[in-house]
Protein backbone atom coordinates (compact mmCIF):
# COMPACT_ATOMS: atom_id res chain seq x y z
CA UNK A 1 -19.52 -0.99 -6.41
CA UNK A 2 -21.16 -0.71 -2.82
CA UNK A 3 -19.20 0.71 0.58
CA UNK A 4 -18.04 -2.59 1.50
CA UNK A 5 -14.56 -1.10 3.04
CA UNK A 6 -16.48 2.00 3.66
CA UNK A 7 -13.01 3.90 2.25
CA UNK A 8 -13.99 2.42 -1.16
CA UNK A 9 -15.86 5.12 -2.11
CA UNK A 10 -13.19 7.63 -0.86
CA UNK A 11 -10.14 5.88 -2.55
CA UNK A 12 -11.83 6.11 -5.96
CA UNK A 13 -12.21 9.69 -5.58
CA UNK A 14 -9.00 10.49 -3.64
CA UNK A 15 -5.71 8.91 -5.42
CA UNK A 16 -2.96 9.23 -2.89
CA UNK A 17 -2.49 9.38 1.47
CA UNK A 18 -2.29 13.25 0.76
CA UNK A 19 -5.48 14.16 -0.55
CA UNK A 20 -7.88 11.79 1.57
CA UNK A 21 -6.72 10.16 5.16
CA UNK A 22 -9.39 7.91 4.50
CA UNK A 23 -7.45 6.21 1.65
CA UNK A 24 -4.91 6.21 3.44
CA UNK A 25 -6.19 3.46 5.59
C-alpha cells in the first residue's frame, strides 16, 4: 500500500470526515 491518493494513508488511520479532513476528500 503506497501514497498513491496521498489521503490513502490518512483514510486508513482516520475512519470518518470528523476525525481527518483529509479523508474527507
Amino acid at each position: 500500500m503506497t501514497t498513491q491518493y496521498g489521503f490513502f494513508i490518512d483514510s486508513s488511520r482516520c475512519t470518518g470526515c470528523k476525525t481527518c479532513e483529509l479523508a474527507c476528500k
